[in-house]
C-alpha atoms as a PDB file:
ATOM      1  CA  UNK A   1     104.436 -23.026 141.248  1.00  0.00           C
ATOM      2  CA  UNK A   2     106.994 -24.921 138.864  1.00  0.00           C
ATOM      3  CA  UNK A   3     106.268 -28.293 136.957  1.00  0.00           C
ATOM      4  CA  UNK A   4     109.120 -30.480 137.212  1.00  0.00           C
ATOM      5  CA  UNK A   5     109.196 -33.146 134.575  1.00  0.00           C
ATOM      6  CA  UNK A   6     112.058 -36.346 134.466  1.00  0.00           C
ATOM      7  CA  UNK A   7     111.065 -38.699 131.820  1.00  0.00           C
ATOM      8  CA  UNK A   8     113.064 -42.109 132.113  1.00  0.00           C
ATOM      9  CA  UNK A   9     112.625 -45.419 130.034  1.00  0.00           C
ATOM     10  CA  UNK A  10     109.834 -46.996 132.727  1.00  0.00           C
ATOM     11  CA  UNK A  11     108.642 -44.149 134.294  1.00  0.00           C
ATOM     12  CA  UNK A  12     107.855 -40.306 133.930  1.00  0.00           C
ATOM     13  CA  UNK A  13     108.714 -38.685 137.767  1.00  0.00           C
ATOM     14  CA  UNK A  14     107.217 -35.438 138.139  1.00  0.00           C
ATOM     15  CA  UNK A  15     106.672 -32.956 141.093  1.00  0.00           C
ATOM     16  CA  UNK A  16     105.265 -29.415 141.560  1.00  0.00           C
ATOM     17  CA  UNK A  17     107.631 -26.724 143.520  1.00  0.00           C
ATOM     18  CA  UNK A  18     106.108 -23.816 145.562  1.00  0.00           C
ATOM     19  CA  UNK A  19     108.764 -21.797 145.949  1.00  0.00           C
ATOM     20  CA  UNK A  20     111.849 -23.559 147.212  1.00  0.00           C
ATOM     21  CA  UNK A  21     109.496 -26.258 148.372  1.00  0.00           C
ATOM     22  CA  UNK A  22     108.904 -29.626 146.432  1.00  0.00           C
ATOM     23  CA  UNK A  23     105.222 -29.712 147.936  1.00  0.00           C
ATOM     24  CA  UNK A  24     104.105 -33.249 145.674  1.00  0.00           C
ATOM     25  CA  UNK A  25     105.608 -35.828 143.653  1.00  0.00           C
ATOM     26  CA  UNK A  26     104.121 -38.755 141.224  1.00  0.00           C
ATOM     27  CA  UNK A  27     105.638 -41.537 139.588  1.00  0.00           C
ATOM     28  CA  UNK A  28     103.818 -42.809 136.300  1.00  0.00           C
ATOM     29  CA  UNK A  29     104.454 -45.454 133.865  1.00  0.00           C
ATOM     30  CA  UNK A  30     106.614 -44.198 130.612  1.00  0.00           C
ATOM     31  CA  UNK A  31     104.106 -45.353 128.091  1.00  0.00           C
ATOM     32  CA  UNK A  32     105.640 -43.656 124.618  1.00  0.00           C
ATOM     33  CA  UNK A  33     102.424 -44.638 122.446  1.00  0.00           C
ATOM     34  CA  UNK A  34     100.519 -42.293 124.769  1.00  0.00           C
ATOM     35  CA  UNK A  35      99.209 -39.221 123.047  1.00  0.00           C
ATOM     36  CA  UNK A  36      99.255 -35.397 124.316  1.00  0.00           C
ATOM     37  CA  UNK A  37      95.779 -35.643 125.010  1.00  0.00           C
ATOM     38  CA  UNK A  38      95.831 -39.304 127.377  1.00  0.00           C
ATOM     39  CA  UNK A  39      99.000 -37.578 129.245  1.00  0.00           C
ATOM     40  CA  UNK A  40      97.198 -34.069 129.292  1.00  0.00           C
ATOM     41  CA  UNK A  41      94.856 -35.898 131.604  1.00  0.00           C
ATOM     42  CA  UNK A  42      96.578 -37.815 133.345  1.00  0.00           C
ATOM     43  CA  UNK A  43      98.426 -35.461 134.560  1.00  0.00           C
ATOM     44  CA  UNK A  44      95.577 -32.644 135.041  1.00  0.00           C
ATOM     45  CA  UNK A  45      93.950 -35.795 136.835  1.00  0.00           C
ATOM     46  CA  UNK A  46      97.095 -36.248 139.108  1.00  0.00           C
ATOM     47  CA  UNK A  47      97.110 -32.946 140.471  1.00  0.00           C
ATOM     48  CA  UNK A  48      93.548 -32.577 140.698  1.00  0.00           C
ATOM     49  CA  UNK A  49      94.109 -35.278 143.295  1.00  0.00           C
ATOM     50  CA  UNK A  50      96.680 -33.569 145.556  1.00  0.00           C
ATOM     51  CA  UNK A  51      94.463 -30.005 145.042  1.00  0.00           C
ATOM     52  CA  UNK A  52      96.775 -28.749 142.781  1.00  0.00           C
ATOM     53  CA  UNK A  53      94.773 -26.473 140.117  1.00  0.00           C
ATOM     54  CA  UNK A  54      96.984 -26.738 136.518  1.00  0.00           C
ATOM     55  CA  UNK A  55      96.134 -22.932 136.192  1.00  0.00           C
ATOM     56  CA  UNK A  56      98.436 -22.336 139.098  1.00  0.00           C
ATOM     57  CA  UNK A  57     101.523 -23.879 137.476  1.00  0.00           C
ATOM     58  CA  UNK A  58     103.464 -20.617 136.819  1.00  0.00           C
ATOM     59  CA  UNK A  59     106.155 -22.448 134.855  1.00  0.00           C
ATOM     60  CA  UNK A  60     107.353 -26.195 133.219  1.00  0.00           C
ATOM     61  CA  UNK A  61     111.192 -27.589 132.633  1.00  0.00           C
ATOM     62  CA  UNK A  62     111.374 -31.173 131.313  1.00  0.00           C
ATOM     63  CA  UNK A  63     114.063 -33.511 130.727  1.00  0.00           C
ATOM     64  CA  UNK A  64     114.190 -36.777 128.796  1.00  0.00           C
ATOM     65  CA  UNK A  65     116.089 -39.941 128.031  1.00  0.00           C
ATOM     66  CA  UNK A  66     112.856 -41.186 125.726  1.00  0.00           C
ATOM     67  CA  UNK A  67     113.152 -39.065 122.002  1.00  0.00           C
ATOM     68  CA  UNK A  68     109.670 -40.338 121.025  1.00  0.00           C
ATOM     69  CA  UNK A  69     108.237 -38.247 123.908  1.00  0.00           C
ATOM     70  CA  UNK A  70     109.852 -35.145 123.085  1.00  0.00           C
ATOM     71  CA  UNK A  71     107.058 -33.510 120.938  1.00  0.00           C
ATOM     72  CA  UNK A  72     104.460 -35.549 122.421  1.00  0.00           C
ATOM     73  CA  UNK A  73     105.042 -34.159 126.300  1.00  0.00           C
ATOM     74  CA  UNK A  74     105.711 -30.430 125.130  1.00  0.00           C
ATOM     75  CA  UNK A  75     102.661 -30.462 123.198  1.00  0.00           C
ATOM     76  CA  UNK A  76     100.509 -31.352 126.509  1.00  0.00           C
ATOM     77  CA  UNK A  77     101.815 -28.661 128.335  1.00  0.00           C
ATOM     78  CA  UNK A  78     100.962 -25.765 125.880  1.00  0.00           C
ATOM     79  CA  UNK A  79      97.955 -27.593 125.783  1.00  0.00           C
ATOM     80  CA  UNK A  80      96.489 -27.832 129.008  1.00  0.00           C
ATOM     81  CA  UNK A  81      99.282 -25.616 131.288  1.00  0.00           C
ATOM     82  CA  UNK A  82      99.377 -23.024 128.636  1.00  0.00           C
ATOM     83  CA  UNK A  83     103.227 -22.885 128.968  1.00  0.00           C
ATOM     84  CA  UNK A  84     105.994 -23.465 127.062  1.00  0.00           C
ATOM     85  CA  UNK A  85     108.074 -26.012 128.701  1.00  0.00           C
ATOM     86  CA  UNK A  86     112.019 -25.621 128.939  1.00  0.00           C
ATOM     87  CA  UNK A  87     113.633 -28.516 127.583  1.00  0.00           C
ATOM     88  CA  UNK A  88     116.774 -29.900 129.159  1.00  0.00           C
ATOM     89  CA  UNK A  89     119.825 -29.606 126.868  1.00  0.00           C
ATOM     90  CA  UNK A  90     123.755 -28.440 126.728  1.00  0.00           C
ATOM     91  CA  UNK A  91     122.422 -25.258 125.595  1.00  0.00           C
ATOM     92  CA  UNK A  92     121.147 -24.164 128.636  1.00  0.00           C
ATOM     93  CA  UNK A  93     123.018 -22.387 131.536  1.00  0.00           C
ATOM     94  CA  UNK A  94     124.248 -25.732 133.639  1.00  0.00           C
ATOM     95  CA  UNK A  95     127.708 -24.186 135.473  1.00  0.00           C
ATOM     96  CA  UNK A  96     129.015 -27.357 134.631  1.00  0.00           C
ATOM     97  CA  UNK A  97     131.906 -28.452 132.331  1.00  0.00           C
ATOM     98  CA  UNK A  98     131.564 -31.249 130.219  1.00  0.00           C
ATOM     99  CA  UNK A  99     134.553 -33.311 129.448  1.00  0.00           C
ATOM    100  CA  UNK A 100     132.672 -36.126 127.587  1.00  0.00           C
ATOM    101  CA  UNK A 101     134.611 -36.371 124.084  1.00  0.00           C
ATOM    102  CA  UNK A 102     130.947 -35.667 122.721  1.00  0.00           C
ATOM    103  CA  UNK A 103     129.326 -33.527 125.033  1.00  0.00           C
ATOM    104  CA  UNK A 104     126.210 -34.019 123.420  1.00  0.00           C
ATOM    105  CA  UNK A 105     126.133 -37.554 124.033  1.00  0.00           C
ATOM    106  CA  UNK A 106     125.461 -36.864 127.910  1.00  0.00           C
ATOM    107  CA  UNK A 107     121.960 -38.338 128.272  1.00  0.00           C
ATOM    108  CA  UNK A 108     119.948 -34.740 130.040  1.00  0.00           C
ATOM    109  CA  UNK A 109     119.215 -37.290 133.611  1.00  0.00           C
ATOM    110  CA  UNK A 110     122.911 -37.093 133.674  1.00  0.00           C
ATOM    111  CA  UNK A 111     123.041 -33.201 133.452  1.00  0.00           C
ATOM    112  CA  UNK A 112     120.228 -32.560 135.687  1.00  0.00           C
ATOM    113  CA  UNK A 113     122.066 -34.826 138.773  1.00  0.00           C
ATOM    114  CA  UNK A 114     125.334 -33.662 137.994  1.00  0.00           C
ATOM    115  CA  UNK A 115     124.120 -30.126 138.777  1.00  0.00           C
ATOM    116  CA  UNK A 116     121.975 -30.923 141.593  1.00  0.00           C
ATOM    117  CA  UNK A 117     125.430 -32.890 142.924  1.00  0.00           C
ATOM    118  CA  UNK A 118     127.258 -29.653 142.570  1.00  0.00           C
ATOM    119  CA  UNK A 119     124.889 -27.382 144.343  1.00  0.00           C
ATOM    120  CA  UNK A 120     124.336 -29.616 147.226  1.00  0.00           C
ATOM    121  CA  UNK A 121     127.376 -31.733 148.195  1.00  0.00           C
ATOM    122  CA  UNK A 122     130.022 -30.179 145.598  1.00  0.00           C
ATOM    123  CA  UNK A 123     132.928 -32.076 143.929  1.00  0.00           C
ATOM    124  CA  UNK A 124     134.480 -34.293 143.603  1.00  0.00           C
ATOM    125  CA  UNK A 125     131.348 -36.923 143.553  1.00  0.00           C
ATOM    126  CA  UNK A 126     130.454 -39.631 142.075  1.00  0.00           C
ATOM    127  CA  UNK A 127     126.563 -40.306 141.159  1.00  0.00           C
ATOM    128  CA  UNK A 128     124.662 -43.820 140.802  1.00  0.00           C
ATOM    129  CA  UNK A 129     121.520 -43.446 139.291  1.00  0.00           C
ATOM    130  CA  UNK A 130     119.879 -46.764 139.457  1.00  0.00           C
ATOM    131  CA  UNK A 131     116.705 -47.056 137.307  1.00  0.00           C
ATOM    132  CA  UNK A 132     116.492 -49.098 133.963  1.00  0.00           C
ATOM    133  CA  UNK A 133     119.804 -48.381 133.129  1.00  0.00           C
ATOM    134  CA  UNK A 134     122.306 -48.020 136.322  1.00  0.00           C
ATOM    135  CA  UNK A 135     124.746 -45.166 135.154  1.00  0.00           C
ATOM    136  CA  UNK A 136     128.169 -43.560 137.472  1.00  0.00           C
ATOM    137  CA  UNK A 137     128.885 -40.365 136.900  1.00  0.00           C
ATOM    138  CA  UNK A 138     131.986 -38.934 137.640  1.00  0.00           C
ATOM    139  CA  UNK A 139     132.505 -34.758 139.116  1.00  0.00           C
ATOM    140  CA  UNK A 140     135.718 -33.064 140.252  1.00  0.00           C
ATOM    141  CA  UNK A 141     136.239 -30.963 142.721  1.00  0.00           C
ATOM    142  CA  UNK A 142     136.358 -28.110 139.493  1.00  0.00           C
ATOM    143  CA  UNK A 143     132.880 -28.532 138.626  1.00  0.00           C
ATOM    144  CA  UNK A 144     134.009 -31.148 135.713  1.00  0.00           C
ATOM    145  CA  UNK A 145     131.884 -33.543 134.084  1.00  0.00           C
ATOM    146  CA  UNK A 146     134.507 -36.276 133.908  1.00  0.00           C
ATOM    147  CA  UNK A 147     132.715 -39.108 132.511  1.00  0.00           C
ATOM    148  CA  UNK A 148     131.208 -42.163 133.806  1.00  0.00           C
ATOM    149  CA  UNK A 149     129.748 -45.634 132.691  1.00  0.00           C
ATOM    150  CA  UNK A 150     126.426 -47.112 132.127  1.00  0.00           C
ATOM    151  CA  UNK A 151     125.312 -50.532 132.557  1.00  0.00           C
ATOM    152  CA  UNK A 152     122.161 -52.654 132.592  1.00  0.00           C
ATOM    153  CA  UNK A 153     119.782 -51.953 135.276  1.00  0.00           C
ATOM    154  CA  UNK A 154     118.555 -54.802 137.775  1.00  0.00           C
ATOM    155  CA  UNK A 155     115.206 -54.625 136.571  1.00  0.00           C
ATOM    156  CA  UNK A 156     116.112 -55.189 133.070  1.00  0.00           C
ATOM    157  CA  UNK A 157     118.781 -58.509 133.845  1.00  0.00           C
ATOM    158  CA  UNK A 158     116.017 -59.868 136.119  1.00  0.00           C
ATOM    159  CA  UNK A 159     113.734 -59.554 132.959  1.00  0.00           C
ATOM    160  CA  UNK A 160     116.219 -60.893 130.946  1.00  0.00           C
ATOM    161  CA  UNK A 161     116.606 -64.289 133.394  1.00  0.00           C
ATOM    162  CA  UNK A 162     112.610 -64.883 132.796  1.00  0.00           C
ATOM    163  CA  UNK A 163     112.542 -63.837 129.121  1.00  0.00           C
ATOM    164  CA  UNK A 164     115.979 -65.473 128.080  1.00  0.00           C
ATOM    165  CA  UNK A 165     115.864 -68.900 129.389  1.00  0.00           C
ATOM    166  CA  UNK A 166     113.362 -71.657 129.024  1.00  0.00           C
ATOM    167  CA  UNK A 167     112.863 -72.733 132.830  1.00  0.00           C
ATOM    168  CA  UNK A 168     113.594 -69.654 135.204  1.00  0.00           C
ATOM    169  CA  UNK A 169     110.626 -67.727 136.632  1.00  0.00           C
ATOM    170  CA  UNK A 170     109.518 -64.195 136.946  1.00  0.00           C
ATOM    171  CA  UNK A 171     110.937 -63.453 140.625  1.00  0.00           C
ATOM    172  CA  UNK A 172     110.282 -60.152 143.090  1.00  0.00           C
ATOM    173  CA  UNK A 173     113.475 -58.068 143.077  1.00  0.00           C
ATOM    174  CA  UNK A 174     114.484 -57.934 146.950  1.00  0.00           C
ATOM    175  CA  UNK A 175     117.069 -57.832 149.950  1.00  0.00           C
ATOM    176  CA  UNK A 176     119.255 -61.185 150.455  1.00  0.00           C
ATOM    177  CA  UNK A 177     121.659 -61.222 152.488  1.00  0.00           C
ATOM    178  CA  UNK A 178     123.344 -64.945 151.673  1.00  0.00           C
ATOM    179  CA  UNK A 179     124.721 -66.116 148.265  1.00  0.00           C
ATOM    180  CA  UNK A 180     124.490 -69.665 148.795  1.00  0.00           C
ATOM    181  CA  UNK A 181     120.744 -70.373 148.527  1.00  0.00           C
ATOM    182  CA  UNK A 182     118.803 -73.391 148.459  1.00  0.00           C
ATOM    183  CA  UNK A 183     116.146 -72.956 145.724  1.00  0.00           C
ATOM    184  CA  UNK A 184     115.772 -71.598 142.267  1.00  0.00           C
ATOM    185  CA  UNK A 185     113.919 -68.103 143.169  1.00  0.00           C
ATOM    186  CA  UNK A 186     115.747 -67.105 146.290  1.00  0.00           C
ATOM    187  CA  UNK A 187     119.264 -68.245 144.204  1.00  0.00           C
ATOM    188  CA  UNK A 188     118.145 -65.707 141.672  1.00  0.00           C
ATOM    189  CA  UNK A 189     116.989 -62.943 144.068  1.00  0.00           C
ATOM    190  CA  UNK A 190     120.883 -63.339 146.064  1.00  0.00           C
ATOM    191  CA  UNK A 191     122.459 -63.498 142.368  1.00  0.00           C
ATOM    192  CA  UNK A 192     120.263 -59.795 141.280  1.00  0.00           C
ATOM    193  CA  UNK A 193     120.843 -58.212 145.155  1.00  0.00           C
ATOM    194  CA  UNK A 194     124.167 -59.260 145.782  1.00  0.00           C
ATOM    195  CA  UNK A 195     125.047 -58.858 142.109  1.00  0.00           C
ATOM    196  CA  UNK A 196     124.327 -55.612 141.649  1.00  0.00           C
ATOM    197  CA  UNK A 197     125.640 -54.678 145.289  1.00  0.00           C
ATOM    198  CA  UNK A 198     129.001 -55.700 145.049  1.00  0.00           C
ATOM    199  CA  UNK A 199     128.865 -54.504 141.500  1.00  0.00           C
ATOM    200  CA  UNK A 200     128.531 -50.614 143.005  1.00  0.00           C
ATOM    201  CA  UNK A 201     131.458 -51.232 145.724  1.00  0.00           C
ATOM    202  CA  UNK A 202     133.665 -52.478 143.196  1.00  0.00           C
ATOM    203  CA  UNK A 203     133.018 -49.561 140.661  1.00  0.00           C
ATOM    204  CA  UNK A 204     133.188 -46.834 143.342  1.00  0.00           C
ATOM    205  CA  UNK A 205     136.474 -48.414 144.217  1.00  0.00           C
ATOM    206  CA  UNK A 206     138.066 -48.338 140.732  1.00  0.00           C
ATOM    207  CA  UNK A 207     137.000 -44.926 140.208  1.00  0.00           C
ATOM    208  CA  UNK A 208     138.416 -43.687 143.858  1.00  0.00           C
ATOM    209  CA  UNK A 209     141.680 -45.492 142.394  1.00  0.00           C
ATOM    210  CA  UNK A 210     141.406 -43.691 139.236  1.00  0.00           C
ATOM    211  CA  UNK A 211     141.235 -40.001 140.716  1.00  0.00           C
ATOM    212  CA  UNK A 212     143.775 -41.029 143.080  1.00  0.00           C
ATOM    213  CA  UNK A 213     141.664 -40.454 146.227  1.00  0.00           C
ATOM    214  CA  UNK A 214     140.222 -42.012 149.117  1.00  0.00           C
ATOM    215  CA  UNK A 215     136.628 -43.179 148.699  1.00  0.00           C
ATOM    216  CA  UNK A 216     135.883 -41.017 151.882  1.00  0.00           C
ATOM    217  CA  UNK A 217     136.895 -38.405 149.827  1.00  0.00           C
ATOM    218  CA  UNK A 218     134.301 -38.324 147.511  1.00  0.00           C
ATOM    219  CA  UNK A 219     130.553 -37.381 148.027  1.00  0.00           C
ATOM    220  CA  UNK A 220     128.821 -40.453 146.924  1.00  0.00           C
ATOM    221  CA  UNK A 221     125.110 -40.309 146.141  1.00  0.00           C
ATOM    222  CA  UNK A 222     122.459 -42.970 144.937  1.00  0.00           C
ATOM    223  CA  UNK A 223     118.964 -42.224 143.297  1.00  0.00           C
ATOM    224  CA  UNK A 224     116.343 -44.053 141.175  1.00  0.00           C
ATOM    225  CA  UNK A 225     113.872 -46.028 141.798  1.00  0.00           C
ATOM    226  CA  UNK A 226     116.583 -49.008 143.395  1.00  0.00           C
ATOM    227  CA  UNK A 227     118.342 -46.798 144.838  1.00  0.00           C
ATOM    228  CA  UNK A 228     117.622 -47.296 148.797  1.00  0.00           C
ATOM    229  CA  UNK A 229     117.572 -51.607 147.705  1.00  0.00           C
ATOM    230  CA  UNK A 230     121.272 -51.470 146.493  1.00  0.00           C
ATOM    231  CA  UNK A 231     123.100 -48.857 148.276  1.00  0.00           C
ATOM    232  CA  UNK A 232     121.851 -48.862 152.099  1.00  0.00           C
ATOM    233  CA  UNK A 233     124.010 -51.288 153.300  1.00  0.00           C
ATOM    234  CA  UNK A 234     127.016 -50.582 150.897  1.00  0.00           C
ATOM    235  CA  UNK A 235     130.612 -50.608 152.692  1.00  0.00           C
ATOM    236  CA  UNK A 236     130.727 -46.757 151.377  1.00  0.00           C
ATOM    237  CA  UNK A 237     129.154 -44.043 153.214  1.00  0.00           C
ATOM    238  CA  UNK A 238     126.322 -43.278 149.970  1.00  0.00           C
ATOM    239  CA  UNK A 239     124.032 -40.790 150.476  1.00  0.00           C
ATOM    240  CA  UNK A 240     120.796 -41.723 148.962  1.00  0.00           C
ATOM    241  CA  UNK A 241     118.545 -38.667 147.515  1.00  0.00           C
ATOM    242  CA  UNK A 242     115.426 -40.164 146.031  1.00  0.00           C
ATOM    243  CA  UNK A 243     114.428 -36.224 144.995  1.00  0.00           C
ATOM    244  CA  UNK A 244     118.125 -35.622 143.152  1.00  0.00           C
ATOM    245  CA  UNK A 245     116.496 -35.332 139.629  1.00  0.00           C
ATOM    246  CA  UNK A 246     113.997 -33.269 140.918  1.00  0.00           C
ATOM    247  CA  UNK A 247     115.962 -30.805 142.621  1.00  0.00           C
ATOM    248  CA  UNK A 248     118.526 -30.555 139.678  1.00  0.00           C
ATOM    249  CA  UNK A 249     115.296 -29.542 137.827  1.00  0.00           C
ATOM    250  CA  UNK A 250     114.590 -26.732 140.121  1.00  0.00           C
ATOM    251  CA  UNK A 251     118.340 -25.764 140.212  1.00  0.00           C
ATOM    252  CA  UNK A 252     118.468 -25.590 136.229  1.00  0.00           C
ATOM    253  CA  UNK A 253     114.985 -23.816 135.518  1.00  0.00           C
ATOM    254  CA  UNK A 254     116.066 -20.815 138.306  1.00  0.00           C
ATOM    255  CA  UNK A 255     119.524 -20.664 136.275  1.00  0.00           C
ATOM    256  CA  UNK A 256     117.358 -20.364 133.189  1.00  0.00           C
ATOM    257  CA  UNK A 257     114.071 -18.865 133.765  1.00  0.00           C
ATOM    258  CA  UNK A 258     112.130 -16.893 131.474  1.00  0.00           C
ATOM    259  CA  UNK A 259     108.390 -16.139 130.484  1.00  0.00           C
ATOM    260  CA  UNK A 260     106.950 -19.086 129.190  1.00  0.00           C
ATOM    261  CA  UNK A 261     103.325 -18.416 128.894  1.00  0.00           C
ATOM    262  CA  UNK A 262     102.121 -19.061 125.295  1.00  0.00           C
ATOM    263  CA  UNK A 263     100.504 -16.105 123.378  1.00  0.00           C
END
């Protein structure tokens, strides 16, 4: 069995492979005061749950956007998996080249979709990962990292409507299908859903235009945690892979594999 470990800004997505198989998968809060210890069992707890033993975990890879987490996490696994993790970085076998201007600037969520992209719908591509940041990134048909963009997420600008402004509520982040609304919360809801919506249309548009290809020319794929909100009823044909991450995990530990158990 292999550990499979994403770590974002709000939450820490993790799943356990048999095989080829992704047989479970949690979602947990990203709480970076946590210590080794409190995510030790949390996680031995978690498993526990879905009869998973944590002495049948043959193997751990993690990735990470969150830098405060990056001793803390690997610590818990030699801990209580007695493993050493493999961490996510450029220096690993990826089959992908990076033409970022600083290559080591590309944030390791990036790296791990790019190559599950590759494997499973091939270039050229573009990827929307929509969690607390939403980020494009950008593959050619030559297994290029071209490059990308990141902006906001639309769970961070609704927090930023409540926490901003003197008079505009906490609101529920949902589906609205009309922009001219009638009260305060349901105007904010159309102005976050249609926002963002028409946000991803126009972006996938200008980067068809600047590959000089049709949009049905490009594999288009959606995940995060928004991902299915946003993109379902986009004018594109987006294919929306809520286990991308995952699977680029599993793709980048069998490119890399080695014997991790701690002496």
């Amino acid at each position: 069995m292999l550990l499979v470990i994403d770590v974002g800004n709000t939450t820490i997505v993790f799943g356990v492979y048999q095989d080829d198989e992704l047989v479970s998968d949690f979602r947990i809060a990203t709480v970076k005061t946590r210590t080794s210890d409190e995510y030790g069992m949390l996680f031995y707890n978690t498993l526990k749950h879905s009869n998973i033993d944590v002495n049948e975990i043959d193997d751990v890879i993690i990735s990470s956007v969150v830098p405060n987490l990056m001793h803390t996490l690997p610590s818990m696994v030699i801990k209580y998996f007695n493993k050493r993790p493999i961490i996510v970085n450029r220096d690993l076998r990826l089959d992908l080249n990076i033409e970022y201007t600083n290559p080591d600037e590309v944030g390791a969520d990036r790296l791990v979709n790019a190559v599950a992209a590759i494997k499973d719908y091939g270039g050229p591509c573009i990827i929307i990962d929509i969690g607390t940041a939403m980020t494009f990134c950008v593959i050619d048909e030559n297994n290029s990292y071209l490059g990308g963009l990141i902006l906001p997420g639309i769970g961070i600008s609704a927090d930023a409507l409540f926490t901003m402004t003197s008079k505009l509520p906490k609101i529920e982040i949902v589906k609205v299908d009309s922009v001219i609304q009638k009260t305060t919360i349901s105007s904010m809801q159309a102005g976050l859903y249609q926002g963002f919506t028409c946000t991803i249309d126009g972006i996938i548009t200008k980067i068809a235009n600047e590959l000089g290809k049709k949009p049905e020319d490009i594999n288009i794929i959606s995940t995060g945690g928004f991902s299915s909100l946003l993109t379902a009823d986009s004018k594109y044909n987006i294919i929306i892979d809520r286990f991308l991450t995952l699977r680029g995990l599993k793709i980048i530990y069998d490119m890399n594999r080695r014997d991790t158990f701690v002496e």
